[in-house]
C-alpha atoms as a PDB file:
ATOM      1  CA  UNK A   1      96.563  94.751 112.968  1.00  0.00           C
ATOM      2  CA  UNK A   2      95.067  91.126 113.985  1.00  0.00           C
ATOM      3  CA  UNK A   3      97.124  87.959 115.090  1.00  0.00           C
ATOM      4  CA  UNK A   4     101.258  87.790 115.242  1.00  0.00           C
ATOM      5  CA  UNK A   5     100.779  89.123 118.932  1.00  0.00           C
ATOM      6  CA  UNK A   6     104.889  87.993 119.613  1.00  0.00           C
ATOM      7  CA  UNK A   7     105.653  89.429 116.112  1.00  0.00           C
ATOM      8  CA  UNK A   8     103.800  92.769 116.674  1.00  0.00           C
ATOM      9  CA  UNK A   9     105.587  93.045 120.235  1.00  0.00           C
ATOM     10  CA  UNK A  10     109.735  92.519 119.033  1.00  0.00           C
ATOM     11  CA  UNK A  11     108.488  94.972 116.044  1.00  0.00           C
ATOM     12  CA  UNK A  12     107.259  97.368 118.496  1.00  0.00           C
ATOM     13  CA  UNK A  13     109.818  97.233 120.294  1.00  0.00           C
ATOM     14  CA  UNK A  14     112.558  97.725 117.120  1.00  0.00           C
ATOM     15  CA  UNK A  15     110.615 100.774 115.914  1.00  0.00           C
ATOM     16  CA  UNK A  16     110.387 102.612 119.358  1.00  0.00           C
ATOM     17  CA  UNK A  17     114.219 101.900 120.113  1.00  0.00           C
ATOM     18  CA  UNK A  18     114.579 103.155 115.867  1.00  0.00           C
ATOM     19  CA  UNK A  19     112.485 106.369 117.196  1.00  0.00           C
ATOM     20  CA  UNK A  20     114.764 106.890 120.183  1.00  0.00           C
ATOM     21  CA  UNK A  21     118.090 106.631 118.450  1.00  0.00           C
ATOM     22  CA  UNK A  22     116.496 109.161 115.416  1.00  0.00           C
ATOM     23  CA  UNK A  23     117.815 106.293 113.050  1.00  0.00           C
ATOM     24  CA  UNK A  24     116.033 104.388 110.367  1.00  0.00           C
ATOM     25  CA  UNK A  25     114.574 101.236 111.704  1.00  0.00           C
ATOM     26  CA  UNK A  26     116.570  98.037 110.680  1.00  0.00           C
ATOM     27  CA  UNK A  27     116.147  95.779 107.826  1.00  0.00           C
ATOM     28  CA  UNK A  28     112.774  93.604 108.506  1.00  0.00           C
ATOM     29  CA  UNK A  29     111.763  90.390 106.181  1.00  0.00           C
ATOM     30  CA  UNK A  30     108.175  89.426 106.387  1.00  0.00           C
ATOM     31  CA  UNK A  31     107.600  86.100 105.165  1.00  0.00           C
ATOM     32  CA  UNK A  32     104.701  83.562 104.051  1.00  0.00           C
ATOM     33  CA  UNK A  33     102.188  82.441 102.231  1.00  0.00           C
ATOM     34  CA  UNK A  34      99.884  85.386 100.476  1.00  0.00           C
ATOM     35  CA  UNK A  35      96.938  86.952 102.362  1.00  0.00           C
ATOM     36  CA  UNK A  36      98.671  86.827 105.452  1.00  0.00           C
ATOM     37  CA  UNK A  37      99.300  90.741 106.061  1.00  0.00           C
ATOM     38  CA  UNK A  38     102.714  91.314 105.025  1.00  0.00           C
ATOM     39  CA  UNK A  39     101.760  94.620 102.789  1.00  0.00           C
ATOM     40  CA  UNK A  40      99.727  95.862 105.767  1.00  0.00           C
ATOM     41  CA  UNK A  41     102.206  94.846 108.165  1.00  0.00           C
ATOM     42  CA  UNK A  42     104.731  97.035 106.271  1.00  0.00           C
ATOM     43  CA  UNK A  43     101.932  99.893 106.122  1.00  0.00           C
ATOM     44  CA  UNK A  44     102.023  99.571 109.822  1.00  0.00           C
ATOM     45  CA  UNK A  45     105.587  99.666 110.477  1.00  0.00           C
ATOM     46  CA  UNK A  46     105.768 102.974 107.645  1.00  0.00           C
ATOM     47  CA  UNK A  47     102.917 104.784 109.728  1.00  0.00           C
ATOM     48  CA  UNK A  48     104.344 103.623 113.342  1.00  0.00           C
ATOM     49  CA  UNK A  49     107.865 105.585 112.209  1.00  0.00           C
ATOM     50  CA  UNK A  50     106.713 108.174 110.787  1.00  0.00           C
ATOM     51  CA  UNK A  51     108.321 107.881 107.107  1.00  0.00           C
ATOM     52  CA  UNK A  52     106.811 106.876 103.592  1.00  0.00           C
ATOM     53  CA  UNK A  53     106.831 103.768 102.389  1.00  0.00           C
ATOM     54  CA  UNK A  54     107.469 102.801  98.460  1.00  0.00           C
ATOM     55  CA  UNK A  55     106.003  99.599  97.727  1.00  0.00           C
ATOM     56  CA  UNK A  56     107.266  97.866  94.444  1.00  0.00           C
ATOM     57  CA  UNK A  57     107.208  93.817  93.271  1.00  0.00           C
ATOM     58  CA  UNK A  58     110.746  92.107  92.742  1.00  0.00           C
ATOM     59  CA  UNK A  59     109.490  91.313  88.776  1.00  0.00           C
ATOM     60  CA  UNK A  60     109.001  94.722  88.249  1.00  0.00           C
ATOM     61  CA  UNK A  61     112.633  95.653  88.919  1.00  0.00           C
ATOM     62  CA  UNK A  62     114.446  93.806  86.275  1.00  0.00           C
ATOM     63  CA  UNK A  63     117.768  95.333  86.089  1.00  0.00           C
ATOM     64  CA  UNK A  64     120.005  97.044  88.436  1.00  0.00           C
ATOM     65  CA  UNK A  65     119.265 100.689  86.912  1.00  0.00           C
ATOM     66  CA  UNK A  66     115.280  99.837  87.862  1.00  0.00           C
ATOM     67  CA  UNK A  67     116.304  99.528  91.657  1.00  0.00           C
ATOM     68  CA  UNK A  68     119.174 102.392  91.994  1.00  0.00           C
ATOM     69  CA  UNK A  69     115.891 104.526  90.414  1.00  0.00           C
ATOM     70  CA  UNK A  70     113.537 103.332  93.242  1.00  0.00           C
ATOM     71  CA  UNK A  71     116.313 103.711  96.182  1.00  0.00           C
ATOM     72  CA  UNK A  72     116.961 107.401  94.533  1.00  0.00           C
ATOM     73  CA  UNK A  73     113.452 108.483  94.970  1.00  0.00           C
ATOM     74  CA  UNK A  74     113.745 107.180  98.863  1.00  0.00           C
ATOM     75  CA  UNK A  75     114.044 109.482 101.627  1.00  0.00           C
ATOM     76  CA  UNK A  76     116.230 108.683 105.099  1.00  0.00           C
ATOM     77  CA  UNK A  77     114.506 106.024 107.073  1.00  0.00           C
ATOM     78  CA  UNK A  78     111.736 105.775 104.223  1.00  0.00           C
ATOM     79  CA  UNK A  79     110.414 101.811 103.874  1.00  0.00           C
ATOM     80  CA  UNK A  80     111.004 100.105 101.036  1.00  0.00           C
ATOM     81  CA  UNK A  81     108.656  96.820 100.478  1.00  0.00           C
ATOM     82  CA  UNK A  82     109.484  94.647  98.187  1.00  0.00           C
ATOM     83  CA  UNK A  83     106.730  92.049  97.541  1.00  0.00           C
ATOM     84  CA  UNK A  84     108.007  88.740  95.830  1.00  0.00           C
ATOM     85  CA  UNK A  85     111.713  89.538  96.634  1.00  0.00           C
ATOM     86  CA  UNK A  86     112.260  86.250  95.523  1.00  0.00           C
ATOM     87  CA  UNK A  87     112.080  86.801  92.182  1.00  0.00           C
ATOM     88  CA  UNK A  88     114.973  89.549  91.670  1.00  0.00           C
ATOM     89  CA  UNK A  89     117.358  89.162  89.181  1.00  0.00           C
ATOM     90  CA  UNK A  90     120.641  87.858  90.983  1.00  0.00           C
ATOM     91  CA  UNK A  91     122.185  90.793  89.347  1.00  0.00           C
ATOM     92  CA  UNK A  92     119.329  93.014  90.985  1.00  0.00           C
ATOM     93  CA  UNK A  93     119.966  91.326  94.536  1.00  0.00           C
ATOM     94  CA  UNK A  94     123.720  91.885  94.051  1.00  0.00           C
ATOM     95  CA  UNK A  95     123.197  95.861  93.973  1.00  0.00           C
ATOM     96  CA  UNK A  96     120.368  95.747  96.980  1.00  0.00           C
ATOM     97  CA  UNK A  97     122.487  93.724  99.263  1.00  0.00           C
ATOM     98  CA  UNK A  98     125.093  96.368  98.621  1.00  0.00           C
ATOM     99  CA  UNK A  99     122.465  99.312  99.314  1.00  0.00           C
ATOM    100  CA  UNK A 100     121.571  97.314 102.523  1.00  0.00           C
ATOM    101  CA  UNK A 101     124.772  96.827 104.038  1.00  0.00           C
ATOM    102  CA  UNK A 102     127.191  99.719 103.237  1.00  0.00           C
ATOM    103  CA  UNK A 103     123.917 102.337 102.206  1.00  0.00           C
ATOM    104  CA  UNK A 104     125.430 103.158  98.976  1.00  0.00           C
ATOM    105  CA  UNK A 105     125.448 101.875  94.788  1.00  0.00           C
ATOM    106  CA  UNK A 106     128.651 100.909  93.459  1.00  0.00           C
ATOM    107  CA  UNK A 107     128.056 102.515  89.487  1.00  0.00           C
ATOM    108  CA  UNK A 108     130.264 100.848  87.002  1.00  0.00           C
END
């Protein structure tokens, strides 16, 4: 991987401190403008642990259900990239920010 030198460093540095604990590797957001590396940067960070990575697009997951299917299908310390996270239903967000912070789905 080219460029972000500081970047690549502080993620090295996460992943081999991940590796050490045996724990998945904390939440990451790569930003910016398109072209810029953030699918291969999450490629990287997939390969560098170890795990699989499930790549998806925040338009295709347009209700709740959609994303509790995708976080099913995960494995422990798999990495989930989400390209255009922006653009998740607030009702979608609602249910990942739950997943992220207490690692389970409330189901109503």
């Amino acid at each position: 991987y080219i460029g972000q030198d500081k970047v690549k460093d502080q993620l090295q540095i996460f992943i081999e401190a991940a590796k050490m604990r045996d724990e998945a590797l904390d939440h990451v957001l790569l930003f910016g403008p398109p072209g810029l590396g953030k699918t291969t940067m999450a490629f990287v960070i997939a390969n560098e642990l170890g795990v699989n990575l499930k790549q998806t697009s925040g338009p295709v997951i347009e209700k709740a259900g959609d994303l509790v299917a995708i976080l099913n299908e995960l494995e422990p310390g798999d990495v989930l990239f989400i390209d255009e996270i922006h653009r998740l239903p607030m009702s979608v967000e609602e249910v990942l920010y739950s997943a992220m912070e207490d690692f389970y789905i409330d189901i109503m």
